[in-house]
N, C-alpha and C. Protein backbone atom coordinates (compact mmCIF):
# COMPACT_ATOMS: atom_id res chain seq x y z
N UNK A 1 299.41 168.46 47.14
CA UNK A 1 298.03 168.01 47.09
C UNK A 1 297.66 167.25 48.36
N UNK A 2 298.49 166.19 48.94
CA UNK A 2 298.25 165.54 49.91
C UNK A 2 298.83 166.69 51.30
N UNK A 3 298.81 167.84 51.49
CA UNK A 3 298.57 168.44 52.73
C UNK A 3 297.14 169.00 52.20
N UNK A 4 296.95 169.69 51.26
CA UNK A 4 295.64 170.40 51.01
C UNK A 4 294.36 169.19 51.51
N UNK A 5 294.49 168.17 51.61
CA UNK A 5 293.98 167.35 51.60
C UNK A 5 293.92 166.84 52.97
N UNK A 6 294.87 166.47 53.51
CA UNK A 6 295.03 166.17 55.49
C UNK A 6 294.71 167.94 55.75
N UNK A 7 294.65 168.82 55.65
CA UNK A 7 294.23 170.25 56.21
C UNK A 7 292.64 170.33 55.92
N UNK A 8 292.42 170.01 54.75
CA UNK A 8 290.46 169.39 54.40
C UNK A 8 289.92 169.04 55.46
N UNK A 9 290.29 167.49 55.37
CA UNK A 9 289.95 167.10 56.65
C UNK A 9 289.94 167.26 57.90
N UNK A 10 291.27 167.81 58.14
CA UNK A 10 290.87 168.24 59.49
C UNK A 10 290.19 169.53 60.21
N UNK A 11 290.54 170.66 58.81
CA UNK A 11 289.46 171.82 58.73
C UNK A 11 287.59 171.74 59.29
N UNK A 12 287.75 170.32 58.36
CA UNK A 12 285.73 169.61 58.17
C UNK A 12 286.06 169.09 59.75
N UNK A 13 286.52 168.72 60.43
CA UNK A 13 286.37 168.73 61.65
C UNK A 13 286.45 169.69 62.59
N UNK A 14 286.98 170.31 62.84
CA UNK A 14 286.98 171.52 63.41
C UNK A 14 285.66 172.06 63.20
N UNK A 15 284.90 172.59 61.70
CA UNK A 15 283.63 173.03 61.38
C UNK A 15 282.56 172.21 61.77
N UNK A 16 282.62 170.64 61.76
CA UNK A 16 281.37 169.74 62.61
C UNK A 16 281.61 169.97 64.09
N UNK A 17 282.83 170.38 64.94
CA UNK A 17 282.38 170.94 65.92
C UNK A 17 282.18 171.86 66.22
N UNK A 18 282.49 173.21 65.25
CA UNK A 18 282.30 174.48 65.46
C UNK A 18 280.40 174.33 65.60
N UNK A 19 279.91 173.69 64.50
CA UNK A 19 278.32 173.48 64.41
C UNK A 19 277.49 172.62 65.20
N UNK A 20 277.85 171.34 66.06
CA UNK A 20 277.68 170.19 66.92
C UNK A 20 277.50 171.55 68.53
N UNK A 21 278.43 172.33 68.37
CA UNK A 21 278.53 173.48 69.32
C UNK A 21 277.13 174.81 69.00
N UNK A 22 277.19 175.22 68.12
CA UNK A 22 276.62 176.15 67.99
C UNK A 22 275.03 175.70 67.46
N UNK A 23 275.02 174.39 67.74
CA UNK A 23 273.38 173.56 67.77
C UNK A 23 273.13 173.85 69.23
N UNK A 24 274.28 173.19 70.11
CA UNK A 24 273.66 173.12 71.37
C UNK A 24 273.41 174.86 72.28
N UNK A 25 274.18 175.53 71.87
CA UNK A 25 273.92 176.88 71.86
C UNK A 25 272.57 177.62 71.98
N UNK A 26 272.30 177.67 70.51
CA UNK A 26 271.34 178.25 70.11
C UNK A 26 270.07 177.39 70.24
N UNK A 27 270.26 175.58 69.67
CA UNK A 27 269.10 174.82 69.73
C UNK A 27 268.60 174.34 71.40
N UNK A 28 269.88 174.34 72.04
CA UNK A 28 269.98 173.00 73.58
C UNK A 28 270.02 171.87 73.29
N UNK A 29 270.33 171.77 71.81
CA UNK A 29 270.31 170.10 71.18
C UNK A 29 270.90 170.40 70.13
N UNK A 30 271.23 168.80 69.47
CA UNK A 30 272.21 169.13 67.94
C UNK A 30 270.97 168.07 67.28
N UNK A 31 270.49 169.24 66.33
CA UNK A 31 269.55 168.78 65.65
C UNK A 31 269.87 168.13 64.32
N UNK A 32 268.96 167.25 63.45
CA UNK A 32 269.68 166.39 62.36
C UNK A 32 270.37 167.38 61.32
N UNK A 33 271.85 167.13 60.95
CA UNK A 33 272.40 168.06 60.39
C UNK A 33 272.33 167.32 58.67
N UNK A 34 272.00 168.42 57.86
CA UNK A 34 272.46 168.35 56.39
C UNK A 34 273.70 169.43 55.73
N UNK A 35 274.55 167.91 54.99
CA UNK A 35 275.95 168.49 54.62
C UNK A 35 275.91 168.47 53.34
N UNK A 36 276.16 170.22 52.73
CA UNK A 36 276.32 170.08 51.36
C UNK A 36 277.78 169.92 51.21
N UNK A 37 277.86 169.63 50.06
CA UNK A 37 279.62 169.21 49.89
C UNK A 37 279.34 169.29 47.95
N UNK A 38 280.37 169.69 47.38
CA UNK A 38 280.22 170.09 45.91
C UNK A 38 281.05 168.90 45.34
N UNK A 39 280.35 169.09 43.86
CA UNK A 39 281.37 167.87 43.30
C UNK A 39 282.91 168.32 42.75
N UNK A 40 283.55 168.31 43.36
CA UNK A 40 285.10 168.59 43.08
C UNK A 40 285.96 167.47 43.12
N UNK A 41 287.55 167.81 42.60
CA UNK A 41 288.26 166.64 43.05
C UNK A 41 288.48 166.53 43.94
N UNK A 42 288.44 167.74 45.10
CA UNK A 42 289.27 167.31 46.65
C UNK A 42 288.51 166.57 47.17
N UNK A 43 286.82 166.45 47.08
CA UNK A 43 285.63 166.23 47.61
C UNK A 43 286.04 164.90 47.31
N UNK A 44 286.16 164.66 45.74
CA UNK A 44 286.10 163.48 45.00
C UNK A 44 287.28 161.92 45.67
N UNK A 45 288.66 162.69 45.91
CA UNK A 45 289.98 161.96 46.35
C UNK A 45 289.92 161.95 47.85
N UNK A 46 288.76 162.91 48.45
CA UNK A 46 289.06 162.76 50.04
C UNK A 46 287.87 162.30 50.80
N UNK A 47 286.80 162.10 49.75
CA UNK A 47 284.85 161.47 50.32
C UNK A 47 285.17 160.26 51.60
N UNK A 48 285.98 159.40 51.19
CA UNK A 48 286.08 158.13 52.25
C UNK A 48 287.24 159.06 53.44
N UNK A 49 287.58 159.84 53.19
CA UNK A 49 288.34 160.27 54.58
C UNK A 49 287.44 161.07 55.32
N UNK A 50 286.50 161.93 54.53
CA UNK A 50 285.45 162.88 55.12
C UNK A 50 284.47 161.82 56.07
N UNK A 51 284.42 160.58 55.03
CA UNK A 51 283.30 159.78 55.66
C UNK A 51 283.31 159.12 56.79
N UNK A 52 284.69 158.66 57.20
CA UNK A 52 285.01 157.95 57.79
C UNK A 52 285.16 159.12 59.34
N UNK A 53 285.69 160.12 59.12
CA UNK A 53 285.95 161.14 60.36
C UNK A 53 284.36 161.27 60.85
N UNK A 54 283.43 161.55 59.73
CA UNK A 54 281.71 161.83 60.13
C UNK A 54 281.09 160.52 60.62
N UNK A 55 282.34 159.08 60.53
CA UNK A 55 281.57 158.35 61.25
C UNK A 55 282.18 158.01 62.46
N UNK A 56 283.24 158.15 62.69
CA UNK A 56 284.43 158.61 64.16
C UNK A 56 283.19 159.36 64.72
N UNK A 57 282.51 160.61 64.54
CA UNK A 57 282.15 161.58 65.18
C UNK A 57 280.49 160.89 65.75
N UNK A 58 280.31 159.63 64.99
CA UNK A 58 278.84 159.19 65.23
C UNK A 58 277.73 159.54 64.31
N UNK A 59 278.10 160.24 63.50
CA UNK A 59 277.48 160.58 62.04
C UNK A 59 276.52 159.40 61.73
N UNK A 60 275.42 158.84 61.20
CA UNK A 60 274.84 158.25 59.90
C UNK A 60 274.43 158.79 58.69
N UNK A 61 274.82 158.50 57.97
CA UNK A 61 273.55 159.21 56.55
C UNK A 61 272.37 158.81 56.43
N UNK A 62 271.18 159.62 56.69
CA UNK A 62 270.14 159.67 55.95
C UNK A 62 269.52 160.54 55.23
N UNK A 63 268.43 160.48 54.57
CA UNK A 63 267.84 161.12 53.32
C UNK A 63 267.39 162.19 53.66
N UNK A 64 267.68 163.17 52.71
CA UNK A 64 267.36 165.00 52.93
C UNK A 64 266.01 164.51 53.30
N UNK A 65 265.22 164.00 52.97
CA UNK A 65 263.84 163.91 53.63
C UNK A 65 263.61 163.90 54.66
N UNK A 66 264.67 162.71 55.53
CA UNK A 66 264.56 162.58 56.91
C UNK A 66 265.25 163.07 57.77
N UNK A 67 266.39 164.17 56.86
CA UNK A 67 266.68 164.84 57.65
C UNK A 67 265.77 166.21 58.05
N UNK A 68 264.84 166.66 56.87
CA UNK A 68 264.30 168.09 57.11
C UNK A 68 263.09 167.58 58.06
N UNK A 69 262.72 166.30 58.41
CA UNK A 69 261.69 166.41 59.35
C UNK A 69 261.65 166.56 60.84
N UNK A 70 263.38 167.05 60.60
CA UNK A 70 263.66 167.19 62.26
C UNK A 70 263.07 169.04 62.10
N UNK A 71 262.34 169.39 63.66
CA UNK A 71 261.61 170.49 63.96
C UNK A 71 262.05 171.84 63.64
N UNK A 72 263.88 171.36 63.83
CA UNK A 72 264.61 172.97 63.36
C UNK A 72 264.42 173.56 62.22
N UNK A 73 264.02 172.77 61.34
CA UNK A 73 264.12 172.90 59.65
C UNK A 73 262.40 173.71 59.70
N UNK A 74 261.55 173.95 60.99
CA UNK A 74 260.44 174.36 60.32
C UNK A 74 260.67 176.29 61.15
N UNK A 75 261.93 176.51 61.69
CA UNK A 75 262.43 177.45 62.37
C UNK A 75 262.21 178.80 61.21
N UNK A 76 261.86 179.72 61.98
CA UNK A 76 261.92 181.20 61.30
C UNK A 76 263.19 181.45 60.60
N UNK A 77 263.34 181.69 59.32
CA UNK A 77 264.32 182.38 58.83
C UNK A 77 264.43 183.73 58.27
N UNK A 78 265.00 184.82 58.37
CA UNK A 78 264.69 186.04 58.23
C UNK A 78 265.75 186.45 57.37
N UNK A 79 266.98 185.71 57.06
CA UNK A 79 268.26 185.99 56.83
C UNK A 79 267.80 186.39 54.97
N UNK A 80 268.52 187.73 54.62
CA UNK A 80 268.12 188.05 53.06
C UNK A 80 269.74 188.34 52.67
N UNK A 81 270.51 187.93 53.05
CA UNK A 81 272.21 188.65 53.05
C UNK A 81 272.80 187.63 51.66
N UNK A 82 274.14 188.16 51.17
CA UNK A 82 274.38 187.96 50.33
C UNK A 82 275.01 186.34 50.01
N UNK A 83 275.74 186.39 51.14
CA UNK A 83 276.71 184.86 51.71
C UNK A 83 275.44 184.08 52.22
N UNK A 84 276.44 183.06 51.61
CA UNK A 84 275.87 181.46 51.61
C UNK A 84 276.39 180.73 52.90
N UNK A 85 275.01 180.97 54.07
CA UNK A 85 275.61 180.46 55.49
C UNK A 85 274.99 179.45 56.05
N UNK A 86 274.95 178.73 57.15
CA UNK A 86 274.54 177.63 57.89
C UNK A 86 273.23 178.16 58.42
N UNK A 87 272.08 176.93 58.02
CA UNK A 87 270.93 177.37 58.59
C UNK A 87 271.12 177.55 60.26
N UNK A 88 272.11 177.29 60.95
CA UNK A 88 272.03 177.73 62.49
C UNK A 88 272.45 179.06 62.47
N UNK A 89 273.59 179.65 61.50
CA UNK A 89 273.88 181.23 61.31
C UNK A 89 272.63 181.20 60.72
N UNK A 90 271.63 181.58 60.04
CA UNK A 90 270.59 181.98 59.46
C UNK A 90 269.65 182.73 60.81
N UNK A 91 269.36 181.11 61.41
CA UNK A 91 268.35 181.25 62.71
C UNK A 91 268.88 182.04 63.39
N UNK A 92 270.11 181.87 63.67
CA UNK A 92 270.59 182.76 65.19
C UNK A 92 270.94 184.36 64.56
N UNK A 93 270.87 184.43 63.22
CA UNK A 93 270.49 185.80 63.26
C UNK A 93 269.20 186.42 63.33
N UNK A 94 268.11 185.53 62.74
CA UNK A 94 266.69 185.85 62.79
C UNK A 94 266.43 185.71 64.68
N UNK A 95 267.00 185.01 65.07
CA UNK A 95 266.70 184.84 66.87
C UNK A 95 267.48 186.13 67.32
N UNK A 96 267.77 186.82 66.83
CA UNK A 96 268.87 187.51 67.36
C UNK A 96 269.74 187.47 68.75
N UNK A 97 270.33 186.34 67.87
CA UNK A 97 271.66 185.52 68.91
C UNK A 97 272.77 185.66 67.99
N UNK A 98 273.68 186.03 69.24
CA UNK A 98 274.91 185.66 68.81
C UNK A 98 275.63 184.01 68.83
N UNK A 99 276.38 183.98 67.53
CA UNK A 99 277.34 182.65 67.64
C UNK A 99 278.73 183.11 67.33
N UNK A 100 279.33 181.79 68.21
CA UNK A 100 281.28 182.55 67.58
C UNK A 100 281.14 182.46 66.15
N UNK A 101 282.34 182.98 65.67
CA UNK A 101 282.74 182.65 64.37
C UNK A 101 283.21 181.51 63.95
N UNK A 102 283.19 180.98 63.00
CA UNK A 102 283.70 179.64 62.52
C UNK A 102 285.06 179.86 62.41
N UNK A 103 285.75 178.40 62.84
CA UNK A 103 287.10 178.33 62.22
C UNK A 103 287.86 178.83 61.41
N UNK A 104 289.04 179.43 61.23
CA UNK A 104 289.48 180.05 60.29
C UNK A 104 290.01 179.11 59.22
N UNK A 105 290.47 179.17 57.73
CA UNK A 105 290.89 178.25 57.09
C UNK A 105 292.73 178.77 57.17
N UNK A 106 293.21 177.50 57.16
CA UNK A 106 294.78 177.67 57.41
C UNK A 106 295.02 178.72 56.42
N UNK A 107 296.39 179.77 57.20
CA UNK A 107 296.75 180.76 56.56
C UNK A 107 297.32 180.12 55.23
N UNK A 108 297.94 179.07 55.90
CA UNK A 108 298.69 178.54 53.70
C UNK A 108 297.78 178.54 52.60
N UNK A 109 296.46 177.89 53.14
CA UNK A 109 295.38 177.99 52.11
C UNK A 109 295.42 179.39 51.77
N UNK A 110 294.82 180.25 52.93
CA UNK A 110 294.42 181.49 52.31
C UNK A 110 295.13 181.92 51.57
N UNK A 111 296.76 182.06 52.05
CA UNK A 111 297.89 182.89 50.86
C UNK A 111 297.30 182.26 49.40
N UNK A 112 297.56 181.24 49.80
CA UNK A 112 297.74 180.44 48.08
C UNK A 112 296.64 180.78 47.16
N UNK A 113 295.52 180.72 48.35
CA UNK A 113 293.99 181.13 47.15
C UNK A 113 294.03 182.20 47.21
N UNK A 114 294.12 183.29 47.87
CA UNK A 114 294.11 184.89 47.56
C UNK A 114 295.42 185.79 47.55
N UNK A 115 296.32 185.50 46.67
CA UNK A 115 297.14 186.02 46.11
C UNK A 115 297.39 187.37 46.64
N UNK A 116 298.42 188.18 47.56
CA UNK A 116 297.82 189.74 47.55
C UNK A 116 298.71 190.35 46.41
C-alpha cells in the first residue's frame, strides 16, 4: 500500500508538469488549473501528501468559481470522444494542435490493475 502510494504521488507530479507544460504550449501561459480528484482511500490516506507537493509546486486553492473566470475556461471546445480528458487535451484538439502524451502510469501498477 505504501509504494502504491509514494508512486501516486509522484505519478501527480509528473502529470502537474506534464500540464504546467502543455498550458504553456498550447496557452503561452499556465492558466488557473482545476483538479478533480475522486473520493477514494488512496485520495483519502495520501490528500496531505498531494497537498503539500501542489504547494512545493506554488499551487493555492481557490474556488471553482475563481478558478473558471480565468479566460481559458471561455475557449472553444469541440471534443465529443468517449474518454474523460484535460480541458487543454480538449482545446488542443478543437485548435488542432498537437500535445505529447501524458506520463505513463508505472508498469507495476499497470500489471497489477490489468491482469493479462
Amino acid at each position: 500500500m505504501e509504494r502504491i502510494g509514494r508512486d501516486y504521488i509522484r505519478y501527480m507530479e509528473e502529470m502537474f508538469a506534464y500540464y504546467e507544460q502543455c498550458s504553456r504550449t498550447l496557452l503561452d501561459r499556465e492558466p488557473v488549473q482545476v483538479l478533480l480528484i475522486h473520493a477514494n482511500r488512496l485520495n483519502a490516506d495520501y490528500l496531505d501528501d498531494l497537498v503539500k507537493m501542489l504547494r512545493n509546486r506554488g499551487y493555492r486553492f481557490i474556488s471553482l468559481d475563481e478558478a473558471l473566470e480565468d479566460p481559458a475556461y471561455r475557449l472553444p471546445d469541440h471534443y465529443t470522444g468517449r474518454r474523460g480528458i484535460s480541458w487543454l487535451q480538449r482545446w488542443a484538439i478543437t485548435m488542432e494542435r498537437e500535445v505529447e502524451d501524458a506520463p505513463d502510469m508505472p508498469d507495476w501498477v499497470v500489471k497489477v490493475a490489468w491482469p493479462e
